[in-house]
N, C-alpha and C. Protein backbone atom coordinates (compact mmCIF):
# COMPACT_ATOMS: atom_id res chain seq x y z
N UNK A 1 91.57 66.13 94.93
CA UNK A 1 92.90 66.65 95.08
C UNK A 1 92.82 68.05 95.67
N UNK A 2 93.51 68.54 97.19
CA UNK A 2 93.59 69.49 97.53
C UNK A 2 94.99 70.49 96.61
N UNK A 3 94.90 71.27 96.55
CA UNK A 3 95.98 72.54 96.34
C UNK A 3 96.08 73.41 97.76
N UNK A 4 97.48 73.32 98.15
CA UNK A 4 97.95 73.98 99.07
C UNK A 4 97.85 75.09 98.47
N UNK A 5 97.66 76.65 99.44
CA UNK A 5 97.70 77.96 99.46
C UNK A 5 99.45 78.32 99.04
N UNK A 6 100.19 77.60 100.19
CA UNK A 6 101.36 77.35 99.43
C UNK A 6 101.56 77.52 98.48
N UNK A 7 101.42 76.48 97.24
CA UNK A 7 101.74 76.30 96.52
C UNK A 7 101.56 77.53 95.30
N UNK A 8 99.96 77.28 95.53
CA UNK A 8 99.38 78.46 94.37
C UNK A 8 100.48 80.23 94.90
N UNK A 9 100.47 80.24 95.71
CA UNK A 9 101.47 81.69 96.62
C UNK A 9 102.51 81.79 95.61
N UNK A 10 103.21 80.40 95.99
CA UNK A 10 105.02 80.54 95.64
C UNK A 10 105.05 79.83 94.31
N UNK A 11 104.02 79.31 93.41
CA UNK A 11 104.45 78.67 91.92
C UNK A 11 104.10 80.06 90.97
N UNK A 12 102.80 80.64 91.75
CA UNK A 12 102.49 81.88 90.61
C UNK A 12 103.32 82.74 90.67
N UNK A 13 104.23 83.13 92.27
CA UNK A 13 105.17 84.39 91.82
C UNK A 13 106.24 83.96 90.94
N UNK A 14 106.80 82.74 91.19
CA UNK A 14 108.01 82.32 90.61
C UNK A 14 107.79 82.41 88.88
N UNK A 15 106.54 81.87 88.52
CA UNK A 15 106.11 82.25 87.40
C UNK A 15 106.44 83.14 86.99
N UNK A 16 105.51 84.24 87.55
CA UNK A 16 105.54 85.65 86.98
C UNK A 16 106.84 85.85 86.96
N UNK A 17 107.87 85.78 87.88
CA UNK A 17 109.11 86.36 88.22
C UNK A 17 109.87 85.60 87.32
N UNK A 18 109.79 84.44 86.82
CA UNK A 18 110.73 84.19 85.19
C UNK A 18 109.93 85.28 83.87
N UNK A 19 108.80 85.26 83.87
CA UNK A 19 108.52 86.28 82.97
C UNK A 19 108.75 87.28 83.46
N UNK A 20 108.97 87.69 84.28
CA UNK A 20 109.00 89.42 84.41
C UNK A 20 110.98 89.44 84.17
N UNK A 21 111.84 88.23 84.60
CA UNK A 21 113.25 88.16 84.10
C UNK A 21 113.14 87.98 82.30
N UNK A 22 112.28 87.41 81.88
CA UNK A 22 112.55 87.12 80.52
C UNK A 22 112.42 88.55 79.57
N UNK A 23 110.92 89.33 79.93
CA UNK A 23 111.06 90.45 79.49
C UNK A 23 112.58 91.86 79.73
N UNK A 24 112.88 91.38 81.34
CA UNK A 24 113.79 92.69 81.21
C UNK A 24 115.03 91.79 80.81
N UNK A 25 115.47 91.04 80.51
CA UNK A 25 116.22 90.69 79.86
C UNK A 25 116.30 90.67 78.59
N UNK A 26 115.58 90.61 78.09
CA UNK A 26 115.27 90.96 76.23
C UNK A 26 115.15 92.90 76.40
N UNK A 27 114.73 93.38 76.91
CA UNK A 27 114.86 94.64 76.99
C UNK A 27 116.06 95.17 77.17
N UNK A 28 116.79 94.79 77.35
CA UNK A 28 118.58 94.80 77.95
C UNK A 28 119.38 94.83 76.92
N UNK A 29 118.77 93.60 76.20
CA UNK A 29 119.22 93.38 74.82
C UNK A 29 119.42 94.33 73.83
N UNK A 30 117.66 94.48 73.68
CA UNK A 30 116.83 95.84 72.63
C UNK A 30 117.76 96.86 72.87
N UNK A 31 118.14 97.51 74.17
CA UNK A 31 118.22 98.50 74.16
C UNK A 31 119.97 98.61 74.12
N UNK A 32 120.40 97.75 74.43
CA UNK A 32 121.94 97.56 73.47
C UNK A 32 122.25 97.66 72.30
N UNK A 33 121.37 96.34 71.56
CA UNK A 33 121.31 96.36 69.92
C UNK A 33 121.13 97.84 69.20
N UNK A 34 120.30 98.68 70.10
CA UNK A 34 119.98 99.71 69.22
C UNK A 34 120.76 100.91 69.83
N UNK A 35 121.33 100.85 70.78
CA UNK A 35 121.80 102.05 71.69
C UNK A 35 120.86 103.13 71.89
N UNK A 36 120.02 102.56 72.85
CA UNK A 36 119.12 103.24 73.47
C UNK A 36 119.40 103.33 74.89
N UNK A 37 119.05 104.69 75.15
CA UNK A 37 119.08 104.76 76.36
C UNK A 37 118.18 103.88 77.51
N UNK A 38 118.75 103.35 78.53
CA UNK A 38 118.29 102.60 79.59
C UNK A 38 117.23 102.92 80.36
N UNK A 39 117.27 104.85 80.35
CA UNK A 39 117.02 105.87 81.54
C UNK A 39 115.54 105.59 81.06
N UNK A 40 115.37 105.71 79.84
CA UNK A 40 114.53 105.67 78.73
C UNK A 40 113.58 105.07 78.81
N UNK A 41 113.98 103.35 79.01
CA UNK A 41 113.28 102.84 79.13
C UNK A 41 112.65 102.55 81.17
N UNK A 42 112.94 103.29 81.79
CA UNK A 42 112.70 102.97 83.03
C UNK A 42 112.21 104.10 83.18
N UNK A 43 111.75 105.08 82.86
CA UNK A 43 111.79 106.51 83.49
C UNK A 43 109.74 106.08 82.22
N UNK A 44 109.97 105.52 81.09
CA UNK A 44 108.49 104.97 80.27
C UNK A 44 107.14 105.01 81.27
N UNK A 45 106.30 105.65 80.83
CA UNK A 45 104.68 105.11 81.49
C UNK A 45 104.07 104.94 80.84
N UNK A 46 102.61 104.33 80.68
CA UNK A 46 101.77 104.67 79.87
C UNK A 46 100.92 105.83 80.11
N UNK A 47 100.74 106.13 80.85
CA UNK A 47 100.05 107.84 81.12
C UNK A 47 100.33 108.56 82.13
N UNK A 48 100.32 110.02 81.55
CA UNK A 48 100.73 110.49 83.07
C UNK A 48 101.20 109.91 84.29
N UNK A 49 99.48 109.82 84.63
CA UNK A 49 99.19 109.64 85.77
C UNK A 49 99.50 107.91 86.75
N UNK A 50 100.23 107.42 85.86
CA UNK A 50 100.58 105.97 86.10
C UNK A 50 102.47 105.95 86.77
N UNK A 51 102.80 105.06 87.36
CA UNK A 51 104.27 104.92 87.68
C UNK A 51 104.92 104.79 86.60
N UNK A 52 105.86 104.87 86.34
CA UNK A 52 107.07 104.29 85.28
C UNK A 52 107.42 103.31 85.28
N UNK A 53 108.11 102.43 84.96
CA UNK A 53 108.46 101.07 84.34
C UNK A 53 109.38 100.58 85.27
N UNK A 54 110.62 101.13 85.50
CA UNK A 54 111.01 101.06 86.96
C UNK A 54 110.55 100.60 88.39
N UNK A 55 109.49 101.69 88.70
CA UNK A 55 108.61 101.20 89.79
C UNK A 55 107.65 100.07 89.98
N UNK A 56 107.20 99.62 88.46
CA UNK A 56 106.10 98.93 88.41
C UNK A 56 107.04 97.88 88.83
N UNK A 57 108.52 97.31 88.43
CA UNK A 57 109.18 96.40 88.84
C UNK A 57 109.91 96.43 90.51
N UNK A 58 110.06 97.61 90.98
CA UNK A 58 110.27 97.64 92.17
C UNK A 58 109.08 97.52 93.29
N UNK A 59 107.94 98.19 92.57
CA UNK A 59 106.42 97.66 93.80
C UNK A 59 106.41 96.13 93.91
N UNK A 60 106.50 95.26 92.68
CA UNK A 60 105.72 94.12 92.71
C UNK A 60 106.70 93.24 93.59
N UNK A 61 108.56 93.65 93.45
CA UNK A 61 109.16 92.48 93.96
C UNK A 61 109.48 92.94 95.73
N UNK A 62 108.67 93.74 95.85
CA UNK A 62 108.57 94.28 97.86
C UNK A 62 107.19 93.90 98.13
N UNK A 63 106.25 93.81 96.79
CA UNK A 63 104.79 93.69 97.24
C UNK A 63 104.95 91.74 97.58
N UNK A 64 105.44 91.32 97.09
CA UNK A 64 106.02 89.63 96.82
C UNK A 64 105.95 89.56 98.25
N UNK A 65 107.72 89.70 98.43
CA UNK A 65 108.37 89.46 100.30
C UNK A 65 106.88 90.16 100.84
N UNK A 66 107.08 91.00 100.87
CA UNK A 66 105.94 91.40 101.74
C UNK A 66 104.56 90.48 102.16
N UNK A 67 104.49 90.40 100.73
CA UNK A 67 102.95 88.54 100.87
C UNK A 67 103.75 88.08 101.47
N UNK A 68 104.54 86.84 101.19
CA UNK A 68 104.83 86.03 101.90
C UNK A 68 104.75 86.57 103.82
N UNK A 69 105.61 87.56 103.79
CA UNK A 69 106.19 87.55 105.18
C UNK A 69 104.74 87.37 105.83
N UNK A 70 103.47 88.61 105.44
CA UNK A 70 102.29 88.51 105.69
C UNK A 70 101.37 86.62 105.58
N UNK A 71 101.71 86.43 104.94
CA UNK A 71 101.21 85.02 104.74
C UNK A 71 102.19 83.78 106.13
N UNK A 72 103.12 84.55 106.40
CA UNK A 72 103.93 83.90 107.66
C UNK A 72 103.23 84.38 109.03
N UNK A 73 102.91 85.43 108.68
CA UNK A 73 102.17 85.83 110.10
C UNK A 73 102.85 87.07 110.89
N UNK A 74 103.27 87.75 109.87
CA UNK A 74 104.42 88.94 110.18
C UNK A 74 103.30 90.16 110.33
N UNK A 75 102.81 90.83 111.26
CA UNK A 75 102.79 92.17 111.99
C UNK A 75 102.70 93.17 111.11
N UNK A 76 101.48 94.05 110.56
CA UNK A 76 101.97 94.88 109.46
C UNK A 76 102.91 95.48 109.76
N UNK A 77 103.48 96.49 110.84
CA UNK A 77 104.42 96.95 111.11
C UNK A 77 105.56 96.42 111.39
N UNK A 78 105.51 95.32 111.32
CA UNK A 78 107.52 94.63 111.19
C UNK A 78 107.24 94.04 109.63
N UNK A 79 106.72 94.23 108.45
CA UNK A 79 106.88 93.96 107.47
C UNK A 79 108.09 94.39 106.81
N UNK A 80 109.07 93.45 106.39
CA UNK A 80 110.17 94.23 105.63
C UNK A 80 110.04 95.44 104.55
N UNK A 81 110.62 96.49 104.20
CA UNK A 81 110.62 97.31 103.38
C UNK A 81 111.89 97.35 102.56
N UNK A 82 111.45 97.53 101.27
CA UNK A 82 112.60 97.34 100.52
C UNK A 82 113.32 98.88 100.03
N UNK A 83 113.83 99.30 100.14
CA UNK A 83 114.27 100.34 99.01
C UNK A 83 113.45 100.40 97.81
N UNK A 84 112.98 101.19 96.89
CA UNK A 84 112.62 101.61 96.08
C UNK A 84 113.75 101.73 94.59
N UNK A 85 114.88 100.70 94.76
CA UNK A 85 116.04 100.86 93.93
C UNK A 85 115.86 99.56 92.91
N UNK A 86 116.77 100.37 91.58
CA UNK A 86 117.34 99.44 90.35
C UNK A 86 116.76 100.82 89.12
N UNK A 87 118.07 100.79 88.97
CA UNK A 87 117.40 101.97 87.65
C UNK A 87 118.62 101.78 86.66
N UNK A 88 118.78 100.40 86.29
CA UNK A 88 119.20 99.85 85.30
C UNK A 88 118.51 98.31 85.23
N UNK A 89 118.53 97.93 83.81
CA UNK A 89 118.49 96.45 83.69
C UNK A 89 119.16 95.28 84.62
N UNK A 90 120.30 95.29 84.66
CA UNK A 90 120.73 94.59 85.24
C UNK A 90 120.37 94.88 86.85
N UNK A 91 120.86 95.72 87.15
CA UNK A 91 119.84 96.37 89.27
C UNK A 91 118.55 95.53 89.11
N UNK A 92 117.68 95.50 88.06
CA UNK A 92 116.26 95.48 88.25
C UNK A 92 115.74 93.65 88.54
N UNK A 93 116.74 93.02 87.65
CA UNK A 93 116.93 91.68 87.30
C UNK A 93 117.47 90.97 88.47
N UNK A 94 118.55 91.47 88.57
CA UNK A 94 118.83 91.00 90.76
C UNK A 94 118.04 91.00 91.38
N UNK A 95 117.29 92.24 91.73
CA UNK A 95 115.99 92.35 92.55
C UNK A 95 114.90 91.40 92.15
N UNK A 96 114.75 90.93 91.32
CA UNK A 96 113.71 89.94 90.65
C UNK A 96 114.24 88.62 91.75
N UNK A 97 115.31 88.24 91.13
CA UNK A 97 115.95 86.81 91.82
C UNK A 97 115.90 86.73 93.43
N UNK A 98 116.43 88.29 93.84
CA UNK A 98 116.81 88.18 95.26
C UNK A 98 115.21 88.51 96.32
N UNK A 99 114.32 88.70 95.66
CA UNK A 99 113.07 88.84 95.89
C UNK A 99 112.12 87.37 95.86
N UNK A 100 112.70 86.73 94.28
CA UNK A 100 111.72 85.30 93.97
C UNK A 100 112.32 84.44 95.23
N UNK A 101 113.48 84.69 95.66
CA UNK A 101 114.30 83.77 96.31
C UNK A 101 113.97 83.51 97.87
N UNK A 102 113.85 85.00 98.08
CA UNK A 102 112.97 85.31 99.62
C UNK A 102 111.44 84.80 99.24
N UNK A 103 110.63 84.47 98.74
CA UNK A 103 109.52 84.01 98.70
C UNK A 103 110.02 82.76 98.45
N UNK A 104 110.43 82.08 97.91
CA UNK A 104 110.62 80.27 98.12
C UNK A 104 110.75 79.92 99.31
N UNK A 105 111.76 80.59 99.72
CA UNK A 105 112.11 80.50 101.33
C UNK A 105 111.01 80.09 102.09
N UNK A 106 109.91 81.00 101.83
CA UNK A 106 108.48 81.22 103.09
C UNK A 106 108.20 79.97 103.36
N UNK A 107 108.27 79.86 104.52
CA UNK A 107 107.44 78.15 105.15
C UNK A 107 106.79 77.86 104.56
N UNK A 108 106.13 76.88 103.95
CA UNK A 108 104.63 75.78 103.39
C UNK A 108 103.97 75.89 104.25
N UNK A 109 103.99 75.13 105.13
CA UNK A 109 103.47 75.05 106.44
C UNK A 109 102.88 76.33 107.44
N UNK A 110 103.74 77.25 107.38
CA UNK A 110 103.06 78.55 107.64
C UNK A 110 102.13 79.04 106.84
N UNK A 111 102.26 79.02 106.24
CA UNK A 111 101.49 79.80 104.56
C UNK A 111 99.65 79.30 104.86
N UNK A 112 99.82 77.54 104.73
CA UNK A 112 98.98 76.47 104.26
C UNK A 112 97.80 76.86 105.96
N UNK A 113 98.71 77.71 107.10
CA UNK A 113 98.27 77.07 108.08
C UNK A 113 97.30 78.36 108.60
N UNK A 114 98.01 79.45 107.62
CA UNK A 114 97.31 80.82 107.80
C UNK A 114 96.13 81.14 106.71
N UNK A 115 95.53 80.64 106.82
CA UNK A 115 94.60 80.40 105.43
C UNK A 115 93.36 81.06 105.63
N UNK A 116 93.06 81.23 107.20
CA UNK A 116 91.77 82.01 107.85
C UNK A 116 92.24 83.14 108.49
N UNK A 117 93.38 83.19 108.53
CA UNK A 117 93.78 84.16 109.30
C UNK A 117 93.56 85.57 108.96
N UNK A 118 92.96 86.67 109.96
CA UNK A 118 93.49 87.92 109.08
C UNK A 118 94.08 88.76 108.86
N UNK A 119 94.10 88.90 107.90
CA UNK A 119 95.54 90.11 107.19
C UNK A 119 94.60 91.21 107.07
N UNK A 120 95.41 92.53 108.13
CA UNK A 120 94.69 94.26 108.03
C UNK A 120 95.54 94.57 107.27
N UNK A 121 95.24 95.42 105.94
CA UNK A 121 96.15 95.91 105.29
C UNK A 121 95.80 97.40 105.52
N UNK A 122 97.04 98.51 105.42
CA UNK A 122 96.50 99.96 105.10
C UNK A 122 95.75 100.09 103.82
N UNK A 123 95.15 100.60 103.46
CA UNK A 123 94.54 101.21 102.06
C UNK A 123 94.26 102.59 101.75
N UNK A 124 95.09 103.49 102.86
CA UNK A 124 94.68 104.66 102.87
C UNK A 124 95.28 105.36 104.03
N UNK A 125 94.74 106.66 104.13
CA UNK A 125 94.98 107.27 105.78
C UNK A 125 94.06 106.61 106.77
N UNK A 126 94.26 106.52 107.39
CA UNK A 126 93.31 105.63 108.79
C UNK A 126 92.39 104.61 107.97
N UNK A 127 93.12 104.02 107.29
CA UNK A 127 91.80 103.04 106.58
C UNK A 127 92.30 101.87 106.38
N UNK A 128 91.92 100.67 106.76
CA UNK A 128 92.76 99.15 106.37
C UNK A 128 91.25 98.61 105.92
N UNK A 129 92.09 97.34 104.87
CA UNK A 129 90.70 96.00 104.44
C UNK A 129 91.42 94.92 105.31
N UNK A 130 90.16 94.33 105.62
CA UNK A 130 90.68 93.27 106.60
C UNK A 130 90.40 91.82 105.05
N UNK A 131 91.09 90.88 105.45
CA UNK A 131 91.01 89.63 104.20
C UNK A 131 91.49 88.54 105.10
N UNK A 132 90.68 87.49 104.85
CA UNK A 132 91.33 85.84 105.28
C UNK A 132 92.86 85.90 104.64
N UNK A 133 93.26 84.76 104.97
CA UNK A 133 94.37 84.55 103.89
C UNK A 133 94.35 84.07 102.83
N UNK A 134 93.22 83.21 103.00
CA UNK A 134 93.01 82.87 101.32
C UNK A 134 92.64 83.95 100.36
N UNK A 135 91.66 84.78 100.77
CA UNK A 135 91.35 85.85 99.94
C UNK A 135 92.21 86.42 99.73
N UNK A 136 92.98 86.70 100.61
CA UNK A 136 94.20 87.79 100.62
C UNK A 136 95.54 87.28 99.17
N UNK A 137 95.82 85.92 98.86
CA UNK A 137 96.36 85.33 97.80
C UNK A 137 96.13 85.36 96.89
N UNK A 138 94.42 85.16 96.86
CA UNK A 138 93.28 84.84 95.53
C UNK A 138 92.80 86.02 94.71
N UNK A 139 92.42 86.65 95.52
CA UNK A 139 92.05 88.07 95.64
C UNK A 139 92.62 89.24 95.71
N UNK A 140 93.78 89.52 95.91
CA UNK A 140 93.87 90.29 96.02
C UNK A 140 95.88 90.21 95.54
N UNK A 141 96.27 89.21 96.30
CA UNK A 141 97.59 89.23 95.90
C UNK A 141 97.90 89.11 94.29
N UNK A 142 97.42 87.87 93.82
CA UNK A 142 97.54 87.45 92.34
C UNK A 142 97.61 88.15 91.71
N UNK A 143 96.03 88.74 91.69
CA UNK A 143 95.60 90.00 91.15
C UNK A 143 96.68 91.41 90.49
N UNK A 144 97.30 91.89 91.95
CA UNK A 144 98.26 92.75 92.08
C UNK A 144 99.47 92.03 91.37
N UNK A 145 99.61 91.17 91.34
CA UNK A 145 101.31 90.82 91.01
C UNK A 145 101.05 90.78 89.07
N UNK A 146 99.91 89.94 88.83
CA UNK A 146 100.14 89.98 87.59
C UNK A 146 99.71 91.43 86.96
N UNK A 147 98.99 92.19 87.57
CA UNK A 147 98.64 93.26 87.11
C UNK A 147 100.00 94.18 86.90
N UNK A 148 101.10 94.14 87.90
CA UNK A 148 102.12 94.34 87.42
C UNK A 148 103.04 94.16 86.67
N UNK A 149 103.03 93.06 86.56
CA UNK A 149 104.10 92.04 85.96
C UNK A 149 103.50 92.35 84.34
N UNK A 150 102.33 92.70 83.90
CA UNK A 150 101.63 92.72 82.78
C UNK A 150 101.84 94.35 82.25
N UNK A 151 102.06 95.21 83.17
CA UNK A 151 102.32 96.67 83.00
C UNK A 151 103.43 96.60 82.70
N UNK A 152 104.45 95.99 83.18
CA UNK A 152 106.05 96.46 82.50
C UNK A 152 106.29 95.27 81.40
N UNK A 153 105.57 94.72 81.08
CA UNK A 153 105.28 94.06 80.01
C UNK A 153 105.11 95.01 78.44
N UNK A 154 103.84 95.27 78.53
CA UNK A 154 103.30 96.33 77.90
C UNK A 154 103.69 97.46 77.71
N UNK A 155 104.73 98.22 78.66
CA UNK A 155 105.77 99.88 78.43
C UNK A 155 106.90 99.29 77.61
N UNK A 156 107.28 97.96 77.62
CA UNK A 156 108.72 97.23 77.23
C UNK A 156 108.20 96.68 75.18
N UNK A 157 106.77 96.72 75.96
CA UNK A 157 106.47 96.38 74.21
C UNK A 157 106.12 97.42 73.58
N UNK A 158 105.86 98.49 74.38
CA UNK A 158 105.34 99.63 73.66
C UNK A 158 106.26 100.44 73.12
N UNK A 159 107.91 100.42 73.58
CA UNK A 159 108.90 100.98 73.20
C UNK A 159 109.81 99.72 72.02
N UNK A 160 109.09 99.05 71.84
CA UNK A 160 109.88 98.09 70.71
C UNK A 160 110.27 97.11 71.41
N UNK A 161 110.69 96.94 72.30
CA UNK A 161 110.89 95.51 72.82
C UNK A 161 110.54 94.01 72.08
N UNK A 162 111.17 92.91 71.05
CA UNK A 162 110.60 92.27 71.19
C UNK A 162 110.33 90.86 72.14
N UNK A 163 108.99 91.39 72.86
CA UNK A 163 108.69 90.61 73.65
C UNK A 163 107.44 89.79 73.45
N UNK A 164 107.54 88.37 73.40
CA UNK A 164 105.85 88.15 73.28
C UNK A 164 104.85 87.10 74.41
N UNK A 165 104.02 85.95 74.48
CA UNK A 165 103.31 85.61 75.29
C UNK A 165 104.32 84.80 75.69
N UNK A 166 105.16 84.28 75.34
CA UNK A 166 106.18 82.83 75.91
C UNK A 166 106.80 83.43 76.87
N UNK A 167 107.60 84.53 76.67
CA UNK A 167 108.25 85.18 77.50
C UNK A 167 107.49 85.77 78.85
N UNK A 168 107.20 86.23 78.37
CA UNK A 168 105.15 86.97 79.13
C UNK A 168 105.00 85.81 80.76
N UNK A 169 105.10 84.60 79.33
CA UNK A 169 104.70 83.14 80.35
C UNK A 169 105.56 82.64 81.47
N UNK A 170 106.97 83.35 81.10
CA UNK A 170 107.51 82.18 81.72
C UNK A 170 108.23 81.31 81.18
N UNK A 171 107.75 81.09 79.83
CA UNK A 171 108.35 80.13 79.65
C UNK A 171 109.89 79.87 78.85
C-alpha cells in the first residue's frame, strides 16, 4: 500500500488544526468561566526568549498555506503572506478554519507530483536549505506544525486551561 504525500500533508494539518480549534476553544471557555483576561492569555510564553501564544497560533496557520502553496510549486517569492493578526479567541479560531480550508483546497495531484522537487527555503540572511518535497513534509514541515500546535498547547495548560490529550488529538 502506497501513501500519497498528499495525503500525509493535508490529514496531519487538518488534524492538528481540530486540536489546535479544540484547545482554543476550551480556552475561550476557561477564560470566561473565570473572567480572565484574553490579553492574558495571548500576550503568555514560556520564556522570555520564546513567542507568545498568539504568535505560536498565527506562525503555524501562514506556515500551513504557505506548505501547501510550496508543495504546489509556488516561487518562494510569490508565497502568500498572511498578516500576523487574531488577538482574541475567537480572531484566532477563524484563522485556524480559514487557513485548514486553504490547505484542503491544495491539488493532490500537485502535491503527490512534487515529491522530488526542490523547495529553497530562506533560513537566514543570504542563507536557504534546499529539501526534496518529501523531506520538506517529513522533515521538516510536520515537525514545525506539531511543534507548534504542542506550544500553545502547553502556555493554555500552563495557565489552567483544562485541556488534555483528546483534545491535543483532535479528537
Amino acid at each position: 500500500m502506497t501513501v500519497q504525500l498528499s495525503h500525509i500533508f493535508k490529514s496531519s494539518t487538518a488534524q492538528a488544526f481540530r486540536g489546535l480549534t479544540n484547545i482554543l476553544e476550551k480556552a475561550k471557555a476557561h477564560a470566561e468561566a473565570t473572567e480572565a483576561s484574553e490579553e492574558a492569555f495571548m500576550e503568555n510564553r514560556l520564556f522570555p526568549d520564546m513567542h507568545e501564544m498568539k504568535w505560536q497560533v498565527q506562525m503555524i496557520t501562514e506556515f500551513a498555506v504557505r506548505g501547501a502553496a510550496r508543495m504546489e510549486g509556488v516561487a518562494t517569492d510569490d508565497l502568500p503572506n498572511l498578516p500576523m493578526e487574531g488577538e482574541t479567541f475567537d480572531a484566532l479560531i477563524a484563522r485556524v478554519a480559514e487557513c485548514g480550508a486553504t490547505v484542503a483546497k491544495a491539488d493532490d495531484a500537485t502535491i503527490d507530483g512534487n515529491e522530488t522537487m526542490t523547495i529553497s527555503m530562506p533560513i537566514g540572511p543570504d542563507q536557504t536549505m534546499d529539501l526534496d518535497g518529501k523531506t520538506y513534509v517529513l522533515s521538516f514541515y510536520l515537525p514545525n506544525l506539531l511543534f507548534h500546535v504542542t506550544t500553545t498547547y502547553n502556555l493554555l495548560r500552563m495557565q489552567g486551561v483544562p485541556v488534555g490529550k483528546k483534545d491535543y488529538m483532535g479528537i
